[in-house]
N, C-alpha and C. Protein backbone atom coordinates (compact mmCIF):
# COMPACT_ATOMS: atom_id res chain seq x y z
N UNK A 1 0.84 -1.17 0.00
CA UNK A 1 0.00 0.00 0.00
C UNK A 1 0.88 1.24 0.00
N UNK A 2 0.47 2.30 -0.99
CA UNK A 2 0.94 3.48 -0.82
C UNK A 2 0.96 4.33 0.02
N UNK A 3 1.60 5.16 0.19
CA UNK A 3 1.12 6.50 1.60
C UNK A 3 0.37 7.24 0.51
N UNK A 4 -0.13 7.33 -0.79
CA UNK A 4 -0.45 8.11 -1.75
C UNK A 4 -1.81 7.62 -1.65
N UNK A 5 -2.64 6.35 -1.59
CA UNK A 5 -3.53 5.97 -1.30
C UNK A 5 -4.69 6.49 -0.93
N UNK A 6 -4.20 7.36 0.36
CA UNK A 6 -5.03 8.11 1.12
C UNK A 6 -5.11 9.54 1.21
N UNK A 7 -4.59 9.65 -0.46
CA UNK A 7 -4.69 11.21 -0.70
C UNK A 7 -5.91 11.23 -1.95
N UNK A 8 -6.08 12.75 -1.50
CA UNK A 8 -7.06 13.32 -2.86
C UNK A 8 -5.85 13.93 -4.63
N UNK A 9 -6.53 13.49 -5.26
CA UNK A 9 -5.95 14.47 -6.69
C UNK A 9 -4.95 15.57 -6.47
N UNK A 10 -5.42 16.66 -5.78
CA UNK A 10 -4.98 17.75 -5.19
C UNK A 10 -4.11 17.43 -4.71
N UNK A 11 -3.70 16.60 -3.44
CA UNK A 11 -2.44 16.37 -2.27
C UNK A 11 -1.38 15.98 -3.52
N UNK A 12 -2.11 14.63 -4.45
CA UNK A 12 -0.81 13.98 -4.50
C UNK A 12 -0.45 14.68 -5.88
N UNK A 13 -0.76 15.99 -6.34
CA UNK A 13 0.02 16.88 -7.48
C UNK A 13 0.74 17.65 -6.55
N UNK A 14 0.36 18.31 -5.71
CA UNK A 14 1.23 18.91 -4.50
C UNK A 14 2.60 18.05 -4.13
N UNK A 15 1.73 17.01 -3.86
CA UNK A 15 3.29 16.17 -3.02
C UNK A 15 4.05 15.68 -4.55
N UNK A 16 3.59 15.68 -5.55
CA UNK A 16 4.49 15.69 -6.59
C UNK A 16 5.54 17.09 -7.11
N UNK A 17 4.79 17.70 -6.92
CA UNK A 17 5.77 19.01 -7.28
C UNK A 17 6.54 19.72 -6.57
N UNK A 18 6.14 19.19 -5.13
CA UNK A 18 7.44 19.18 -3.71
C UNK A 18 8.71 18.17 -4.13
N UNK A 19 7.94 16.84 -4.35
CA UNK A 19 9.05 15.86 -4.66
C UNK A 19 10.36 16.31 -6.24
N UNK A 20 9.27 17.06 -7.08
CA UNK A 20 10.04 17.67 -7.97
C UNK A 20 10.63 18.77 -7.89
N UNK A 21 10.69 19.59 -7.31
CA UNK A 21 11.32 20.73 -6.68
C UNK A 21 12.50 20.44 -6.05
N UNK A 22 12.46 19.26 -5.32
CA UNK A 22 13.17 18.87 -4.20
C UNK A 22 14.43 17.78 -5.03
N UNK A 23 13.91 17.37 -6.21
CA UNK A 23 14.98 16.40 -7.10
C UNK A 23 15.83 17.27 -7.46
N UNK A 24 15.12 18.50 -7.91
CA UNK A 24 15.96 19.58 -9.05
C UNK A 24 16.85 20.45 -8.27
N UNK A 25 16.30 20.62 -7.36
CA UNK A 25 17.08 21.21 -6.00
C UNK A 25 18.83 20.65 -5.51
N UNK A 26 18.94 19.67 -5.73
CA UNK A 26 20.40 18.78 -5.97
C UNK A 26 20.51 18.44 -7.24
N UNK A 27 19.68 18.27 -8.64
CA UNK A 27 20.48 18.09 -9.91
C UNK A 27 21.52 19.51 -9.87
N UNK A 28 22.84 18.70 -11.22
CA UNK A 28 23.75 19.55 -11.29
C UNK A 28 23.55 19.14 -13.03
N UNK A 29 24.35 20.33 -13.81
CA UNK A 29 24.15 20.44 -15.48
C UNK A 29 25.15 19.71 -15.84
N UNK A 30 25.48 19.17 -16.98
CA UNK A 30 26.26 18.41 -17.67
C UNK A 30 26.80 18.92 -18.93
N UNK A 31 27.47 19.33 -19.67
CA UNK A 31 27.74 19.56 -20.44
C UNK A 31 28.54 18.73 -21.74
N UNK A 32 28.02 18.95 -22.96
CA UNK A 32 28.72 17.88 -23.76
C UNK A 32 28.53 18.64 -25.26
N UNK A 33 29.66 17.83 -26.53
CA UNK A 33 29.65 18.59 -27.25
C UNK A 33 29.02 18.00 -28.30
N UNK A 34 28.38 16.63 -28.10
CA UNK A 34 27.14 16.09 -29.36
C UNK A 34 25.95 15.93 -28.18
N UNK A 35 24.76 15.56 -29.34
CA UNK A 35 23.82 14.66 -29.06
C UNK A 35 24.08 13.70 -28.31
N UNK A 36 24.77 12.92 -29.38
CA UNK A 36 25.31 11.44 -28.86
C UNK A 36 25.70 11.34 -27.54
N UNK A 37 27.17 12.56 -27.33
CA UNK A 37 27.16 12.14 -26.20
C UNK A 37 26.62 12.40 -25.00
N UNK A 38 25.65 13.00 -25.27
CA UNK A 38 24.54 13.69 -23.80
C UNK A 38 23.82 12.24 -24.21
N UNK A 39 23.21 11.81 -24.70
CA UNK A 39 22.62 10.22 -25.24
C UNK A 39 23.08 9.60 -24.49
N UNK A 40 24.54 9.07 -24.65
CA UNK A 40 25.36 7.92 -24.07
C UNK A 40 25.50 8.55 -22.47
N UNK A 41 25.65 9.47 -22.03
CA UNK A 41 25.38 9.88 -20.60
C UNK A 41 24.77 9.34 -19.92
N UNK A 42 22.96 10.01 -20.32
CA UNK A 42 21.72 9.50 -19.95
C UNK A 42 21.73 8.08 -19.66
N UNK A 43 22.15 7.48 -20.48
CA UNK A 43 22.44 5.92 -20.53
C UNK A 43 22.75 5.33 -19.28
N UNK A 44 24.14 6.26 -18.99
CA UNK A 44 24.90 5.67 -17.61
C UNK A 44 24.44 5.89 -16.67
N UNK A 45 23.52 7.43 -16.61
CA UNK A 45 23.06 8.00 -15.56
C UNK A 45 22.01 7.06 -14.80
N UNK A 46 21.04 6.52 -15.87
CA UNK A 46 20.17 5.45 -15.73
C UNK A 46 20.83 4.47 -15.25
N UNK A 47 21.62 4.13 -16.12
CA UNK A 47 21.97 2.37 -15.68
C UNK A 47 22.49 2.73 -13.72
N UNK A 48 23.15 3.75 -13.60
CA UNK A 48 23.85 3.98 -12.51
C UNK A 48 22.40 4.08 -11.31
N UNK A 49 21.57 4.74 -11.96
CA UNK A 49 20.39 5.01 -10.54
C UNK A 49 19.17 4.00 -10.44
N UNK A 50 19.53 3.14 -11.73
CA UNK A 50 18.65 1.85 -11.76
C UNK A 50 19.76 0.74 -10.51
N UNK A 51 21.06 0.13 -11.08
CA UNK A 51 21.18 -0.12 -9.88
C UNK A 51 21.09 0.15 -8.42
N UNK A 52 21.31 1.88 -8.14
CA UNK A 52 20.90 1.99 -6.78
C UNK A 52 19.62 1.76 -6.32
N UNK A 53 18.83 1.89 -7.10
CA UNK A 53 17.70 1.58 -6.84
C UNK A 53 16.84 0.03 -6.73
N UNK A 54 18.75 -0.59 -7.13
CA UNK A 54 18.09 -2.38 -6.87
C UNK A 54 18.23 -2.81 -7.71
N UNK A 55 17.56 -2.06 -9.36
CA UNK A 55 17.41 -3.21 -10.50
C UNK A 55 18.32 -2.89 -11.10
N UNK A 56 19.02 -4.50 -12.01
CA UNK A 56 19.95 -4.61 -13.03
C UNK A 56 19.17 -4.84 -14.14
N UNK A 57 19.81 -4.03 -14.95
CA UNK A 57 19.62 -4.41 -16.17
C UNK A 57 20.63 -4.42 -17.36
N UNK A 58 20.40 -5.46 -18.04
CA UNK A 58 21.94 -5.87 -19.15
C UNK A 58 21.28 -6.02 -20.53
N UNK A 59 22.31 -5.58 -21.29
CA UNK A 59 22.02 -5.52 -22.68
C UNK A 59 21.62 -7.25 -23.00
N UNK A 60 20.36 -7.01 -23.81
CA UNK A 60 19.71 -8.43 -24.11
C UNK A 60 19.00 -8.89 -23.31
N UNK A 61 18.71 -8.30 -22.06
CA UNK A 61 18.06 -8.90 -21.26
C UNK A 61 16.19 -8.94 -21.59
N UNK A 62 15.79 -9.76 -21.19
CA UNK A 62 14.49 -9.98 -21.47
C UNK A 62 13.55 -9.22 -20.87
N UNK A 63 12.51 -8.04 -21.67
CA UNK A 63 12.35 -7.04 -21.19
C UNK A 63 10.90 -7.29 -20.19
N UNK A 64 10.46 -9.13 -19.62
CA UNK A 64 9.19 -9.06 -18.62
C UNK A 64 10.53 -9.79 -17.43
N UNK A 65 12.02 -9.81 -17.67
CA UNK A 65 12.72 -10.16 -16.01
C UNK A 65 12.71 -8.44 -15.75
N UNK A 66 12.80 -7.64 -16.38
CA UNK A 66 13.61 -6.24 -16.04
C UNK A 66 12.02 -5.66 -15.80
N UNK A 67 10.58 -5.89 -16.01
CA UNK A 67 9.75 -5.28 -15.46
C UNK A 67 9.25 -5.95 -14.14
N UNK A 68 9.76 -7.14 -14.49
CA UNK A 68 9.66 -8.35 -12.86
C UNK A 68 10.86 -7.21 -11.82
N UNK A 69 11.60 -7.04 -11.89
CA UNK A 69 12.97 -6.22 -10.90
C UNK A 69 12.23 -4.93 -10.77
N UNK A 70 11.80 -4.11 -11.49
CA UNK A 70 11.43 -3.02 -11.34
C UNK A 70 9.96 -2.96 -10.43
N UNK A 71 9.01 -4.09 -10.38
CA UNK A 71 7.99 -4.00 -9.72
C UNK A 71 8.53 -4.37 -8.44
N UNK A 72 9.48 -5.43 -7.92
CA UNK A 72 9.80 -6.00 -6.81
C UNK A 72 10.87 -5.24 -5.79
N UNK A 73 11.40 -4.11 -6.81
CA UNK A 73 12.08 -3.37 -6.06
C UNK A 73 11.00 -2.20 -5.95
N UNK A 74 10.01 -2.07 -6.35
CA UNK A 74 8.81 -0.88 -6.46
C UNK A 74 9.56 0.32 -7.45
N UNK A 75 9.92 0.38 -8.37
CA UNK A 75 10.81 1.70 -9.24
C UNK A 75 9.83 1.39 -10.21
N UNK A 76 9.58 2.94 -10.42
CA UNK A 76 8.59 3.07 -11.89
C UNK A 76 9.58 4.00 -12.10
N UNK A 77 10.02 4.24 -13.86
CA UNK A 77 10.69 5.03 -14.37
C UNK A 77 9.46 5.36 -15.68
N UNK A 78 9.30 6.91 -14.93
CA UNK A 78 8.26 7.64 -16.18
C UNK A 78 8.77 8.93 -17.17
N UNK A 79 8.27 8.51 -18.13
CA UNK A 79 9.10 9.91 -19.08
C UNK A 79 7.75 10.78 -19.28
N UNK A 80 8.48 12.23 -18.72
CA UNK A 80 7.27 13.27 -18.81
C UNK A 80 7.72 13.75 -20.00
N UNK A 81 6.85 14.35 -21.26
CA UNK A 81 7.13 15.20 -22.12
C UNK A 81 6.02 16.56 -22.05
N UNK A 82 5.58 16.84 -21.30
CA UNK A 82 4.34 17.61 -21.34
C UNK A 82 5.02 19.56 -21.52
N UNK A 83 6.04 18.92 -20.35
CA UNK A 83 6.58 20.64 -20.23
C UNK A 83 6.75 21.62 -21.80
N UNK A 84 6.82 23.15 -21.40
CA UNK A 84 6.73 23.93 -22.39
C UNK A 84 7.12 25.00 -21.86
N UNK A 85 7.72 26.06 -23.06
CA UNK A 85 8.50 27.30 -22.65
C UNK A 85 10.26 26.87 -22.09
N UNK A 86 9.35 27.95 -20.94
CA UNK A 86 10.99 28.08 -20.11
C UNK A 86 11.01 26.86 -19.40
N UNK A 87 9.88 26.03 -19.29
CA UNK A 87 9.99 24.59 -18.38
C UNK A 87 10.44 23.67 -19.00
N UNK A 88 10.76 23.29 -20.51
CA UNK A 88 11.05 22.36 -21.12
C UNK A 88 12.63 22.00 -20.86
N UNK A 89 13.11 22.10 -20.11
CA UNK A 89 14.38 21.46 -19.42
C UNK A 89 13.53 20.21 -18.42
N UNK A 90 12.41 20.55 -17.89
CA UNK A 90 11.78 19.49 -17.28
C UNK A 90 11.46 18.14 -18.12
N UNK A 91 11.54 18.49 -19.27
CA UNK A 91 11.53 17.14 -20.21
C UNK A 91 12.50 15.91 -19.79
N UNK A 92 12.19 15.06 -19.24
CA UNK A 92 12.99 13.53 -19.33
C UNK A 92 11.91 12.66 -18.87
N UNK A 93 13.16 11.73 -17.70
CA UNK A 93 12.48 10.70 -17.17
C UNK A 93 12.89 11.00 -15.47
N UNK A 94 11.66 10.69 -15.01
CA UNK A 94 11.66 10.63 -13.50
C UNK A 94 11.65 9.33 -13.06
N UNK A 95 12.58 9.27 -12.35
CA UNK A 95 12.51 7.51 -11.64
C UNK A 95 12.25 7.73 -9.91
N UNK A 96 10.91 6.84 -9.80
CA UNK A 96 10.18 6.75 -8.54
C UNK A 96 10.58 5.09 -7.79
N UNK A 97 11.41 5.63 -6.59
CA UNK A 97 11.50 4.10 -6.11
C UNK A 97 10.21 4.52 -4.53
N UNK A 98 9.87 3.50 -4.58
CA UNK A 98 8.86 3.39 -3.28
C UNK A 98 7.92 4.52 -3.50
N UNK A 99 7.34 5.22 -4.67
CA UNK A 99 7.01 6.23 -4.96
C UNK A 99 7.55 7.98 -4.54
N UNK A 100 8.63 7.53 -4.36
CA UNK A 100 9.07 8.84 -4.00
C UNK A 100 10.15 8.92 -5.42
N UNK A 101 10.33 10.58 -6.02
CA UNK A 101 11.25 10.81 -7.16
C UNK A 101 12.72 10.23 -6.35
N UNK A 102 13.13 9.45 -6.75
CA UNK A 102 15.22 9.18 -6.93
C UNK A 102 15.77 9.81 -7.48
N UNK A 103 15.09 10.10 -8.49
CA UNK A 103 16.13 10.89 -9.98
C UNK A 103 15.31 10.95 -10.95
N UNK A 104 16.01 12.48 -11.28
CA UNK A 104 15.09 13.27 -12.81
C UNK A 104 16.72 13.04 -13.59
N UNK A 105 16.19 12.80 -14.81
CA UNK A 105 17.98 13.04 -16.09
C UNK A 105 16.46 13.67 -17.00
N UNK A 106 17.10 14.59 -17.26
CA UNK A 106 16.16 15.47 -18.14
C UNK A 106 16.72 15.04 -19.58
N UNK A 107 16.48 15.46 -20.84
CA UNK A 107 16.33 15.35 -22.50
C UNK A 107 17.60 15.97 -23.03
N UNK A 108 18.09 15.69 -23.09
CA UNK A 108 19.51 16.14 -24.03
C UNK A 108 18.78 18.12 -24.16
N UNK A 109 19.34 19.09 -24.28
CA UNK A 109 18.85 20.06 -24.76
C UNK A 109 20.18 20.82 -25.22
N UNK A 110 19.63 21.97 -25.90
CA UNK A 110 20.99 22.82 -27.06
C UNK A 110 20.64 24.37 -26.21
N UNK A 111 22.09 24.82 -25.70
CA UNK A 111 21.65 26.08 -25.26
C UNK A 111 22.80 26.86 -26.06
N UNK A 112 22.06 28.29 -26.20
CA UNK A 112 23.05 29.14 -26.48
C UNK A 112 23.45 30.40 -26.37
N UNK A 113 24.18 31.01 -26.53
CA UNK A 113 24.40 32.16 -26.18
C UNK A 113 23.34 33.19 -25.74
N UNK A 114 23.69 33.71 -24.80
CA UNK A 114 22.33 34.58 -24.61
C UNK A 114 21.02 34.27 -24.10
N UNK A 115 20.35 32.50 -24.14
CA UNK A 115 19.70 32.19 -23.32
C UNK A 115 19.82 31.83 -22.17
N UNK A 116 18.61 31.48 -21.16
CA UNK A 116 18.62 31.49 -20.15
C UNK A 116 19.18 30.40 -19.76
N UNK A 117 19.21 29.18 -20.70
CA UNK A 117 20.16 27.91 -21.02
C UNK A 117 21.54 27.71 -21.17
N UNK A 118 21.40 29.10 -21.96
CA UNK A 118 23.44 29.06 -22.01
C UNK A 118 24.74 28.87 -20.73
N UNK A 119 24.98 27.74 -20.99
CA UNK A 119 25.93 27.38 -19.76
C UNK A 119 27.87 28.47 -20.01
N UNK A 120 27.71 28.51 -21.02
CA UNK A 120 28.75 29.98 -20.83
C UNK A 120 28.70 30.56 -22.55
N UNK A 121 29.83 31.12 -22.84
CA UNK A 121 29.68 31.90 -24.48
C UNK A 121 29.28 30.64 -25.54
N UNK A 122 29.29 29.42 -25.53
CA UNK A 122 29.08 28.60 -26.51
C UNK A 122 28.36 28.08 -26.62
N UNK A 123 27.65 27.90 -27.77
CA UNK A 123 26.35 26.65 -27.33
C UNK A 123 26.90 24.96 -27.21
N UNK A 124 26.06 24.55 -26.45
CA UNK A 124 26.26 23.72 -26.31
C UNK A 124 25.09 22.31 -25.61
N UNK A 125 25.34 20.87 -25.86
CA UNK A 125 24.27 20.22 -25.66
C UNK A 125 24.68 19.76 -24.09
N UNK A 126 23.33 19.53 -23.69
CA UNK A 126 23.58 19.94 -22.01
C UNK A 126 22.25 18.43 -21.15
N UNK A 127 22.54 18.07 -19.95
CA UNK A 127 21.97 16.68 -19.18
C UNK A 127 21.44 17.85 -18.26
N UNK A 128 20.40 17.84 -17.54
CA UNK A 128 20.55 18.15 -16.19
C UNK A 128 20.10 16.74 -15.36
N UNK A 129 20.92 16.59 -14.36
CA UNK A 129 20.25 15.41 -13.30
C UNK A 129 20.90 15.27 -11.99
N UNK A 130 19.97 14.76 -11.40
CA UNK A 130 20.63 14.61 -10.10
C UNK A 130 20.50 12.95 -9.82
N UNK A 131 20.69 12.84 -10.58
CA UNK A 131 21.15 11.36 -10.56
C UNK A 131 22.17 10.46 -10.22
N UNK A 132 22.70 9.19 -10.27
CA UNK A 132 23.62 8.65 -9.91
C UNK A 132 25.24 8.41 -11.07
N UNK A 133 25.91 9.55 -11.03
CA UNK A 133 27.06 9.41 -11.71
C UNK A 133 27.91 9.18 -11.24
């Protein structure tokens, strides 16, 4: 049973956007100079906060053992795409162990000069997470 259970609609968007506040609150930015390799990041970042969170998962593996690990350790990993504007850095995946957020790795994104994104004079493709690296 959840502690979420015994909430209304209302509480548990509240206690979601505390829990998300509170992820982003310790993510740190990443910086990289492809796609690819903000891609291959994400990758590790995952693989790295999926094990802390209990489950392994290996290339080839059969994808109803790796939803068997993920229910038994309780981790749902959800990808939000909804955000927009200045929020679309919120774009990734949130991983919930015991229903509480573990880790946001947000969407590869391109910042550049002059935006509010730009991590210094260059553009560049950028992770945010507070995840397990």
């Amino acid at each position: 049973m959840s502690y979420q259970d015994n909430m209304i609609l209302d509480e548990i968007g509240e206690n979601d956007a505390e829990m998300h506040k509170d992820a982003i609150k310790n993510a740190k930015r990443y910086r990289f100079k492809s796609k690819q390799e903000a891609a291959r990041f994400i990758g590790y970042v995952l693989d790295k906060t999926m094990l802390w969170c209990g489950v392994m998962v290996v290339p080839g593996m059969d994808p109803k053992m790796v939803d068997r690990q993920l229910a038994v350790q309780n981790v749902i990993v959800e990808p939000r795409n909804k955000y927009k504007g200045e929020n679309i850095w919120r774009k990734g995946l949130y991983i919930y162990k015991d229903d509480v957020i573990a880790a946001f790795i947000s969407l590869p994104r391109f910042g550049s000069p002059g935006s509010k994104l730009a991590l210094d004079q260059h553009p560049a493709w950028w992770v945010i997470t507070n995840g397990k690296v």
